[in-house]
Protein backbone atom coordinates (compact mmCIF):
# COMPACT_ATOMS: atom_id res chain seq x y z
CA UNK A 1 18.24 -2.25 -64.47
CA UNK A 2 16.91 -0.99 -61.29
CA UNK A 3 18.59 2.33 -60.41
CA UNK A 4 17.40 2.43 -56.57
CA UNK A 5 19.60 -1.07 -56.49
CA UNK A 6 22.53 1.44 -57.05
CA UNK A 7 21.96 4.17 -54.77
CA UNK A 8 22.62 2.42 -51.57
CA UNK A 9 25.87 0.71 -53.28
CA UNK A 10 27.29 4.21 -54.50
CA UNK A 11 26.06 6.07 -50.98
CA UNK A 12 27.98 3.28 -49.31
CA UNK A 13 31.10 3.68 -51.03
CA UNK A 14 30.82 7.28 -50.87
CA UNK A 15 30.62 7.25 -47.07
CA UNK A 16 34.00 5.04 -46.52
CA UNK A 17 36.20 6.68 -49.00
CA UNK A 18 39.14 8.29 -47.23
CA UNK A 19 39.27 11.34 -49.12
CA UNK A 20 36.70 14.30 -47.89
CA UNK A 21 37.57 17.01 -50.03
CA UNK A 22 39.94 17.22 -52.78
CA UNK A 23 40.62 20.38 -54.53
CA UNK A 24 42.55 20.20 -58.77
CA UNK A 25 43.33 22.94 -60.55
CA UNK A 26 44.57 22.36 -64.08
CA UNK A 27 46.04 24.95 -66.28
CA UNK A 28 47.52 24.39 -70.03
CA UNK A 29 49.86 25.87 -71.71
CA UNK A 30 48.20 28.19 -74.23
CA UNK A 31 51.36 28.70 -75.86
CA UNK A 32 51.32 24.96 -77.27
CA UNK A 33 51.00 24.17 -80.69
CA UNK A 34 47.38 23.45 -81.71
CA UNK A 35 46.18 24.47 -78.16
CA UNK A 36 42.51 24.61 -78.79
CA UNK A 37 42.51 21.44 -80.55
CA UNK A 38 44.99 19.56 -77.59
CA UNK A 39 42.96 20.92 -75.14
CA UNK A 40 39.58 18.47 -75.87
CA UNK A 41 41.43 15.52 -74.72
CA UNK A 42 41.97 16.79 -71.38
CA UNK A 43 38.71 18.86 -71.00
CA UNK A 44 36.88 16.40 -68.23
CA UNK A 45 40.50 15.06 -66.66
CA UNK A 46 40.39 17.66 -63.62
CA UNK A 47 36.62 15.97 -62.84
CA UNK A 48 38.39 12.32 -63.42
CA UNK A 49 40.93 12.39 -61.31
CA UNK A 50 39.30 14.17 -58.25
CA UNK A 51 36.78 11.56 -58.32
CA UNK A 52 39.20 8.76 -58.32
CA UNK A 53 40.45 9.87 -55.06
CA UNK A 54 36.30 10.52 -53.88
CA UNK A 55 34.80 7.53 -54.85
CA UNK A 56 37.67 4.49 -54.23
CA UNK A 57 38.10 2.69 -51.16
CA UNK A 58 42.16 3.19 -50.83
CA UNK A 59 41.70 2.04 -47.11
CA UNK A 60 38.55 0.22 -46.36
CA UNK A 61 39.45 -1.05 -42.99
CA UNK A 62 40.45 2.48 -41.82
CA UNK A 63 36.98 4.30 -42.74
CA UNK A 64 37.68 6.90 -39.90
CA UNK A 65 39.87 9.08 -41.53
CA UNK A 66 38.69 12.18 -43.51
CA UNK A 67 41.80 13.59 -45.90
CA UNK A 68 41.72 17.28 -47.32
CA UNK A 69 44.14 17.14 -50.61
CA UNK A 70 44.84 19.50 -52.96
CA UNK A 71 46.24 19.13 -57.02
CA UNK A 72 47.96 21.30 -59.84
CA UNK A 73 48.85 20.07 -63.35
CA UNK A 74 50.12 22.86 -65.16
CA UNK A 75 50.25 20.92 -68.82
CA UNK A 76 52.74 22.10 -70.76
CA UNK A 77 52.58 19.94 -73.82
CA UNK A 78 50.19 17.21 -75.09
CA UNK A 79 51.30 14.61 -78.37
CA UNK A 80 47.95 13.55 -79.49
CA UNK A 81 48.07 10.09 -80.48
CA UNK A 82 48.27 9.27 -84.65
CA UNK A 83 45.42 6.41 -84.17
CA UNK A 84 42.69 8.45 -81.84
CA UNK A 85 42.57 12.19 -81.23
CA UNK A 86 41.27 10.70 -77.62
CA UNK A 87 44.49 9.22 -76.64
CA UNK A 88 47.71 11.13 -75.60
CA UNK A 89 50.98 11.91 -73.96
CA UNK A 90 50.17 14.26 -71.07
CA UNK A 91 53.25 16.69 -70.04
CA UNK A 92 53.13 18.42 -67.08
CA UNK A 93 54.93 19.91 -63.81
CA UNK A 94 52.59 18.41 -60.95
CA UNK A 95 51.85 19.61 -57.57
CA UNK A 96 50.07 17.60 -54.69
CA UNK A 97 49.74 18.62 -50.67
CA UNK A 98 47.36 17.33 -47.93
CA UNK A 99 48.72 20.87 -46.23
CA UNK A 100 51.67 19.38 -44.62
CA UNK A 101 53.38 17.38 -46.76
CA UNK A 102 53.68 18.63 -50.52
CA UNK A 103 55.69 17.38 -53.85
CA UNK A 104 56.21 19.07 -56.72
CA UNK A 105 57.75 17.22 -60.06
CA UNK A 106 58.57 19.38 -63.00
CA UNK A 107 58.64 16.89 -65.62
CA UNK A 108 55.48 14.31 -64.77
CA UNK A 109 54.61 12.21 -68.35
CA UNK A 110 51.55 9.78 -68.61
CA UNK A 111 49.62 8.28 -70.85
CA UNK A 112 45.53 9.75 -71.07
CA UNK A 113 42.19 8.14 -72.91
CA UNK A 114 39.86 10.37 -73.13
CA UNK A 115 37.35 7.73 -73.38
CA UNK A 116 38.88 5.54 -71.00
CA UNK A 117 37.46 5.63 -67.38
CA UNK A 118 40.19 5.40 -64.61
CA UNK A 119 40.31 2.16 -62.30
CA UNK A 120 41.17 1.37 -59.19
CA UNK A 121 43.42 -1.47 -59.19
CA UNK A 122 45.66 -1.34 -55.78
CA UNK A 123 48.87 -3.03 -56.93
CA UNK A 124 48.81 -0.84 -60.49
CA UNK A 125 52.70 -0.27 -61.37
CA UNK A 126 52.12 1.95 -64.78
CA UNK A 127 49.85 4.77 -65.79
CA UNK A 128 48.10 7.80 -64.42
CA UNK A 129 46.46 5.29 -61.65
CA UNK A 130 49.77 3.96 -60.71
CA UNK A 131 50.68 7.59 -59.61
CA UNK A 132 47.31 8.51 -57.75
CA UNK A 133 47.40 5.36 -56.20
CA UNK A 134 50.84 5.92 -55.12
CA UNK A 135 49.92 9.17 -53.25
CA UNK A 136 46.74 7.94 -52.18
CA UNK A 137 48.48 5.17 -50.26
CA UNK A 138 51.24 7.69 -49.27
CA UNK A 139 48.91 10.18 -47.07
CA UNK A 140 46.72 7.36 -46.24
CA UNK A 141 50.05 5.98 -44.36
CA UNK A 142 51.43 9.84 -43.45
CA UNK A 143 47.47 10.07 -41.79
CA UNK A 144 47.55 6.53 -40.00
CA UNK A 145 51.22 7.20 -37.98
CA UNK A 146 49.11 9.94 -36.41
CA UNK A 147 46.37 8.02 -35.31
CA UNK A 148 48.73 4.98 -33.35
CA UNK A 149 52.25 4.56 -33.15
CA UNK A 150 53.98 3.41 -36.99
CA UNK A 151 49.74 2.57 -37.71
CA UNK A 152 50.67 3.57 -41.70
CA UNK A 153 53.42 1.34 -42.32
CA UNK A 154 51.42 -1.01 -43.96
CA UNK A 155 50.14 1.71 -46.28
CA UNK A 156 53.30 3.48 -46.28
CA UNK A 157 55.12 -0.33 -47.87
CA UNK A 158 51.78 -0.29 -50.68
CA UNK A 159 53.39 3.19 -52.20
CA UNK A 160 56.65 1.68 -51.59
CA UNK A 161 55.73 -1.55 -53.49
CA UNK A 162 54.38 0.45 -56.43
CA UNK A 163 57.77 3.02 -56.62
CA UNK A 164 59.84 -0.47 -56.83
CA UNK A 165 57.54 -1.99 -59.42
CA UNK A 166 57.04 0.66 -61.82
CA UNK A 167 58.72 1.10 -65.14
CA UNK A 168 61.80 2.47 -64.00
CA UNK A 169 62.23 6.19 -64.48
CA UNK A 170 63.44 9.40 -62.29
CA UNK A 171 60.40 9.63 -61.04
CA UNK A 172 59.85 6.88 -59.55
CA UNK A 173 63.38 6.24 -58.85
CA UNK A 174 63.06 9.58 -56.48
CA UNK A 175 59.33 8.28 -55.28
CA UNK A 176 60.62 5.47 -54.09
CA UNK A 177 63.46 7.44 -51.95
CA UNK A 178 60.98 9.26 -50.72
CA UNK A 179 59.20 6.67 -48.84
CA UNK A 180 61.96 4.91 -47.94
CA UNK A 181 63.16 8.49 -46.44
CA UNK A 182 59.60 8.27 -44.06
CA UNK A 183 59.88 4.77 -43.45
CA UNK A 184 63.27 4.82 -41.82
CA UNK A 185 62.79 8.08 -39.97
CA UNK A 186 61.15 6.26 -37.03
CA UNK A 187 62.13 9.51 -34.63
CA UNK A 188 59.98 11.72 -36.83
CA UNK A 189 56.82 9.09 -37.17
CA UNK A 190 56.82 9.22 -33.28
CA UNK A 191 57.24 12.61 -32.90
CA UNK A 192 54.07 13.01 -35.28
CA UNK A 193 52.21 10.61 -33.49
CA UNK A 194 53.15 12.10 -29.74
CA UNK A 195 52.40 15.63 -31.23
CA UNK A 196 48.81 14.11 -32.38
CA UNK A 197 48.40 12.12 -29.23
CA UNK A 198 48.83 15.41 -27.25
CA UNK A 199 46.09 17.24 -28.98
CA UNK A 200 43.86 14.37 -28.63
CA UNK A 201 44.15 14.41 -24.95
CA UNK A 202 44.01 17.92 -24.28
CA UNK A 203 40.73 17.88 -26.68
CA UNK A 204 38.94 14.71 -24.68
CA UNK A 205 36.68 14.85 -22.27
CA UNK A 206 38.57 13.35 -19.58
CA UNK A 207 41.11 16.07 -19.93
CA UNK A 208 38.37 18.28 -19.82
CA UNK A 209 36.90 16.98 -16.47
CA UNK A 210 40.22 16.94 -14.47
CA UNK A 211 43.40 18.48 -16.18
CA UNK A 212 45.51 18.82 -13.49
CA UNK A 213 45.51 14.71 -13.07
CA UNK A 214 47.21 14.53 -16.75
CA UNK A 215 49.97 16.71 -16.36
CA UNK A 216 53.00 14.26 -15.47
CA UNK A 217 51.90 12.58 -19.00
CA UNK A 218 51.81 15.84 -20.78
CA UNK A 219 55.03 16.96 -19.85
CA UNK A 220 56.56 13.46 -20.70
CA UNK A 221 54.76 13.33 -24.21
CA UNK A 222 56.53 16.87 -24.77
CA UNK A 223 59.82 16.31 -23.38
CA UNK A 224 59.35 13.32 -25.43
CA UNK A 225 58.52 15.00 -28.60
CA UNK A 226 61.45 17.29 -28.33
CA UNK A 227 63.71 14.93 -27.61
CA UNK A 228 62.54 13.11 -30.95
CA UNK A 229 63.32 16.24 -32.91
CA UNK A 230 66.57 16.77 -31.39
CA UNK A 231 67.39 12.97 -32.28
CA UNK A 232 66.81 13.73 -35.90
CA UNK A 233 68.89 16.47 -35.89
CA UNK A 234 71.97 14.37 -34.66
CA UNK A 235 71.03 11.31 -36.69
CA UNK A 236 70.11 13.00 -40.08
CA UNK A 237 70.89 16.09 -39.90
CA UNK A 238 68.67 18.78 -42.08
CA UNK A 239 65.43 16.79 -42.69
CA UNK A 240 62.97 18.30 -45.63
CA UNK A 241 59.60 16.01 -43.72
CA UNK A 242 60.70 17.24 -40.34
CA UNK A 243 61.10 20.72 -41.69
CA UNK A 244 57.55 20.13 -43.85
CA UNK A 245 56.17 19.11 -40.13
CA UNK A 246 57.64 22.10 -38.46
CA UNK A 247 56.65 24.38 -40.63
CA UNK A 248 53.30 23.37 -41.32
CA UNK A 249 52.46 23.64 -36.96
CA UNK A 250 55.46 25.98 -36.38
CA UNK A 251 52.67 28.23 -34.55
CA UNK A 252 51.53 25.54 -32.41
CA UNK A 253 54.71 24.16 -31.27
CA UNK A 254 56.27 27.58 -30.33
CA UNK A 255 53.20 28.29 -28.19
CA UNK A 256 53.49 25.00 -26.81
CA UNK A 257 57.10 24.99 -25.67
CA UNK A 258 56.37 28.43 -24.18
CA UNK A 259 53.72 27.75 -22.05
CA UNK A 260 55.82 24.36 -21.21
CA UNK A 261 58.72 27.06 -20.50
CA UNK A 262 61.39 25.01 -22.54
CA UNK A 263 63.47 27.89 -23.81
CA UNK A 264 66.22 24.81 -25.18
CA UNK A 265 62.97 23.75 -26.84
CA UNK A 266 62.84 27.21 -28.89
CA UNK A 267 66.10 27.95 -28.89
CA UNK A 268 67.05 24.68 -30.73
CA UNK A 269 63.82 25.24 -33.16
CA UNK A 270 65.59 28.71 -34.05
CA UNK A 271 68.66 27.02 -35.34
CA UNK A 272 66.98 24.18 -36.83
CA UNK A 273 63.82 25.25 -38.87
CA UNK A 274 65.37 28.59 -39.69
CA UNK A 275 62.66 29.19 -42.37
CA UNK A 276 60.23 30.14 -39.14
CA UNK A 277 63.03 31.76 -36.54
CA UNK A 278 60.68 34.33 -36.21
CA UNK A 279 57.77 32.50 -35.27
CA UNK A 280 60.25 31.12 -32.31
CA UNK A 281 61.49 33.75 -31.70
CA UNK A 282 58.27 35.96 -30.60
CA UNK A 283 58.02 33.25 -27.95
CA UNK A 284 61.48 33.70 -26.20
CA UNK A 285 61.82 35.16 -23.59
């Protein structure tokens, strides 16, 4: 075999994977029966699965965007298999965030082989994959509707497909809910995207050169964006995403309504995301 026939193929993929940087911690339980025996199976899975999301091409026709993620399994049990002391049932609560959205499941079960490298297949509905894939394909989406208007939907329906398909469980049952839940909330995908659009502008060089000429759009695209938030509000009621999204740039959107002097702006943001009423409030007047 000629290895420098390789290195151009894995620097290739390497350069269009989506995920930049993904951080996995994973802790066991050393309560657990036979802990230091259990714990062999598992003692290269942190390395497996962050290279899954480094080295696959979730979204090759979207090689643009650059996804920060971060990963907790806290195992709490694992039932090594009677036929190989490589294969087992994996029991754990699991955490996952790209920083603004996060999901935490208490009582996450899969199947691990040791020995058994982890594949890619896109339209996997069972195993460990078929759970990476699904969040893969879940921020990839939650990324795009920043970038143009609804741009992840396509993305968005892939973690969809795989919820539906899966062997049917609570998990998945609630997965599935979940995207449906960002699917249908079209005023909070706009609101994203007019938030991002916003920052884009005020970061370009056109802006830059002459930013008096862009006002009248800026003060639509926030009148706009408040008016989104509002909607949701009336429509839905207490939202945990548009909370997630509040929270996560509460800072940013408090200045922004204050130097846009839309007290309703803050005002409303007080009663609504009352985890950060103080934020708001430092910016009433």
């Amino acid at each position: 075999m000629n290895i420098h026939k390789l290195i151009p193929l894995f620097f290739i993929s390497f350069i269009f994977c989506q995920f930049y940087n993904v951080d996995i911690e994973v802790n066991y339980n050393e309560l657990d029966k036979d802990y230091h025996v259990k714990k062999i199976l598992i003692d290269n899975i942190e390395n497996e699965i962050k290279n899954y999301f480094l080295f696959n091409q979730f979204s090759p026709e979207y090689d643009f965007i650059e996804l920060n993620m971060k990963m907790n399994l806290i195992i709490e049990s694992i039932k090594i298999n009677n036929n190989s002391k490589n294969t087992g049932q994996i029991k754990c609560h699991f955490l996952i965030t790209n920083g603004e959205l996060y999901y935490f499941e208490k009582s996450l079960e899969f199947e691990y082989n040791k020995n058994k490298a982890l594949v890619f297949i896109p339209n996997r509905f069972q195993g460990l994959e078929s759970i990476l894939n699904y969040f893969a394909f879940l921020y990839i989406g939650y990324e795009l509707d920043t970038w143009g208007y609804n741009l992840g939907t396509s993305y968005l329906n892939k973690a969809l497909e795989i919820s539906s398909e899966a062997q049917s469980n609570s998990n998945w049952k609630i997965r599935e809910e979940e995207i449906k839940s960002i699917l249908l909330n079209s005023n909070l995908r706009e609101a994203r995207f007019l938030y991002f659009s916003f920052i884009d502008l005020i970061n370009s060089d056109k802006y830059k050169k002459n930013p008096e000429s862009y006002n009248k759009e800026i003060n639509n695209t926030i009148n706009e964006l408040y008016n989104k938030i509002v909607n949701i509000s009336i429509k839905i009621g207490y939202d945990k995403n548009t909370i997630k999204f509040l929270g996560h740039y509460s800072e940013n959107l408090a200045d922004l309504f204050h130097r846009m002097e839309m007290q309703d702006a803050l005002n409303f943001l007080v009663k609504y995301d009352i985890e950060n009423e103080t934020i708001y409030k430092k910016y009433i007047k």
